[in-house]
Protein backbone atom coordinates (compact mmCIF):
# COMPACT_ATOMS: atom_id res chain seq x y z
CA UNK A 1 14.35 111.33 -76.87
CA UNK A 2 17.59 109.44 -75.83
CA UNK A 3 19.35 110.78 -73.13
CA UNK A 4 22.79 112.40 -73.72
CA UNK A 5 22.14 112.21 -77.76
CA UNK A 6 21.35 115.00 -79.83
CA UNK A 7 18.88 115.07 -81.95
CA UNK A 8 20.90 114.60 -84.96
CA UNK A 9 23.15 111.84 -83.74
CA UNK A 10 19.77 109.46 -82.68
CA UNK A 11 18.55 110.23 -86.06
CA UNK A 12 21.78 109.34 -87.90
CA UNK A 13 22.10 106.20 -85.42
CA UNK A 14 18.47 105.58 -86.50
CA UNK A 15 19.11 105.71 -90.22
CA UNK A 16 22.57 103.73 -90.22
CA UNK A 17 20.78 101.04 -88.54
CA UNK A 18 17.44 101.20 -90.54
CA UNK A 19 19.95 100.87 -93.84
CA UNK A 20 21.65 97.90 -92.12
CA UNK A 21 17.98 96.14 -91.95
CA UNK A 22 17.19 97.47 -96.09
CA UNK A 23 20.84 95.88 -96.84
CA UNK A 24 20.43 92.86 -95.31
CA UNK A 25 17.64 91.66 -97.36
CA UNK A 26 18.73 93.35 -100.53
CA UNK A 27 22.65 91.09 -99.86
CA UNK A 28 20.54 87.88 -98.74
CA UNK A 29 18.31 88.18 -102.10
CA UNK A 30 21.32 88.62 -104.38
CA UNK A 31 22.76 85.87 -102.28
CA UNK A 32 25.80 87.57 -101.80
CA UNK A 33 26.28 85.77 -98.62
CA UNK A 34 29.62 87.42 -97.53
CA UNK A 35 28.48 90.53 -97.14
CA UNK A 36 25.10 89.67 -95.18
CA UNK A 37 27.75 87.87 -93.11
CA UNK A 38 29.87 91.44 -92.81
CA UNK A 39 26.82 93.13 -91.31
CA UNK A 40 27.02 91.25 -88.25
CA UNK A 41 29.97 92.07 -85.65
CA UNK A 42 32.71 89.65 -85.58
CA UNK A 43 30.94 88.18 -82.30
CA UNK A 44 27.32 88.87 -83.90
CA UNK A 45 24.54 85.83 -83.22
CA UNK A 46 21.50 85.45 -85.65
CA UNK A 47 18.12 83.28 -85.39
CA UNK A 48 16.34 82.60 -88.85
CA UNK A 49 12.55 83.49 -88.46
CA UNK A 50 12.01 79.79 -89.46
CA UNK A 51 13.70 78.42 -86.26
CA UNK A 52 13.91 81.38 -83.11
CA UNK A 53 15.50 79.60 -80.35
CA UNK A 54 18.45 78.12 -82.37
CA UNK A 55 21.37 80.67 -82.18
CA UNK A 56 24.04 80.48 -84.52
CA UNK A 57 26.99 82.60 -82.89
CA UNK A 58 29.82 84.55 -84.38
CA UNK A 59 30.24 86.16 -87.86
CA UNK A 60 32.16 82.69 -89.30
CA UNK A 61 29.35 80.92 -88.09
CA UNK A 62 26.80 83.14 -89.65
CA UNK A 63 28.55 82.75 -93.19
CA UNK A 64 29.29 78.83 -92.87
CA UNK A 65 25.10 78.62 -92.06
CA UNK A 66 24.47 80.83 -95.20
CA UNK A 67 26.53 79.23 -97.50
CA UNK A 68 25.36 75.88 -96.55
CA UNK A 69 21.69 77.04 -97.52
CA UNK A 70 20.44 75.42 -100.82
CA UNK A 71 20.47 78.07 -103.68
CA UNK A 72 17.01 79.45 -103.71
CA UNK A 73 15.55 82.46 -105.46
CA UNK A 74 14.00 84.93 -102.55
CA UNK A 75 12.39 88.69 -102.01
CA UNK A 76 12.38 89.99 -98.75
CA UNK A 77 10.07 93.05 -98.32
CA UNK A 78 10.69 94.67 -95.01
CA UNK A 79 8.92 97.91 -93.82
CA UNK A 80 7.84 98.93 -90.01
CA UNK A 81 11.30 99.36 -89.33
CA UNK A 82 11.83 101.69 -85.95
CA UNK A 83 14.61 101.76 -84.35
CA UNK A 84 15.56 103.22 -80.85
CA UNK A 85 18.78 104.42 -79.94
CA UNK A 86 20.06 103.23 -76.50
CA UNK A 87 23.28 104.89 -76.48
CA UNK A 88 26.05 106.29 -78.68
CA UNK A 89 26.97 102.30 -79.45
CA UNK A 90 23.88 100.77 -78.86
CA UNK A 91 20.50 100.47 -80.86
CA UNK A 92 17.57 98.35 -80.56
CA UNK A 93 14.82 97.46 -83.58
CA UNK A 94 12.08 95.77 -85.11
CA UNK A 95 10.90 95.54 -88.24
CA UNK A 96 8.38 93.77 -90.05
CA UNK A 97 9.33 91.23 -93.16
CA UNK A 98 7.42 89.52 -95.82
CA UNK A 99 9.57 86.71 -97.49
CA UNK A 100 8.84 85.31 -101.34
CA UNK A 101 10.33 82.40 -102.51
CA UNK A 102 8.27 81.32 -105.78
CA UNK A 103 7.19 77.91 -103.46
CA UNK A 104 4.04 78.31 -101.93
CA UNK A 105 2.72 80.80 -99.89
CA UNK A 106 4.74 84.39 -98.87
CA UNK A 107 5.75 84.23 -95.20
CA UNK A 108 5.42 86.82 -92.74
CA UNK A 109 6.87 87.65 -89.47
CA UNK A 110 9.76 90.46 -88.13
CA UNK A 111 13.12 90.49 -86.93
CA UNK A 112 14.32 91.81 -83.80
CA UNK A 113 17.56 93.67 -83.70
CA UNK A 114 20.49 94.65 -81.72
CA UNK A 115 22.72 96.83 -83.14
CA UNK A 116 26.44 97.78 -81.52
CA UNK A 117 28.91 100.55 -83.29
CA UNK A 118 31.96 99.63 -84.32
CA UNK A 119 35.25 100.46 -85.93
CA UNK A 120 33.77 99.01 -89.54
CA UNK A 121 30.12 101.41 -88.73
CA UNK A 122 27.20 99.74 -87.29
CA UNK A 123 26.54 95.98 -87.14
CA UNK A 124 24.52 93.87 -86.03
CA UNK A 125 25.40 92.55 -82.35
CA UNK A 126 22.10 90.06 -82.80
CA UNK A 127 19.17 89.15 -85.52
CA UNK A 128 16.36 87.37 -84.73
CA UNK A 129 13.75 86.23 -86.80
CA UNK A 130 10.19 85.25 -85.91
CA UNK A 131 7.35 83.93 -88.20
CA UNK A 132 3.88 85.27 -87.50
CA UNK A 133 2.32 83.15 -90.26
């Protein structure tokens, strides 16, 4: 149990965040690339599974990095989502993801999320991917 929360705020904190992780792969497979970049707050970072350690800051950013991506047909499958609520603004998660592309084998690995309120709902303050194999 959070401190300070009730019960039904951590659980709608929970599920907000849970749909931002659903929505995110659902946008990025229909390649509707500014609104995977509106899930992010404005000062949002992300890491792609496929490269960790290489930031790529702010919600402009985010969109310039998407749109420069090769057109490519994907399906992200992500389940093991749990999220824990830190405060009233702040949320933590993981969740696992399995990535098709149609070009060789599936990929696997999880993200690992921050998540911040703001005025627009709950965003994503950072995303970062992680490949397991």
């Amino acid at each position: 149990m959070t401190p300070d929360i009730p019960d039904e705020q951590r659980r709608a904190i929970e599920q907000d965040c849970a749909r931002l992780v659903a929505l995110y792969a659902n946008l990025n497979d229909a390649g509707r690339w500014d609104d995977v970049a509106a899930l992010y707050a404005e000062d949002g970072r992300m890491a792609r599974p496929t490269a960790p350690d290489d930031w790529i800051e702010g919600r402009d950013a985010i969109l310039t990095a998407f749109l420069s991506r090769p057109a490519r047909t994907t399906r992200h499958v992500c389940s093991n989502v749990v999220i824990d609520v830190i405060s009233g603004s702040e949320a933590v998660g993981e969740s696992a993801m399995l990535l098709f592309t149609g070009e060789g084998a599936p990929k696997v690995g999880s993200f690992h999320d921050r998540f911040t309120a703001t005025e627009a709902g709950w965003r994503f303050a950072e995303r970062r991917g992680s490949l397991t194999f």
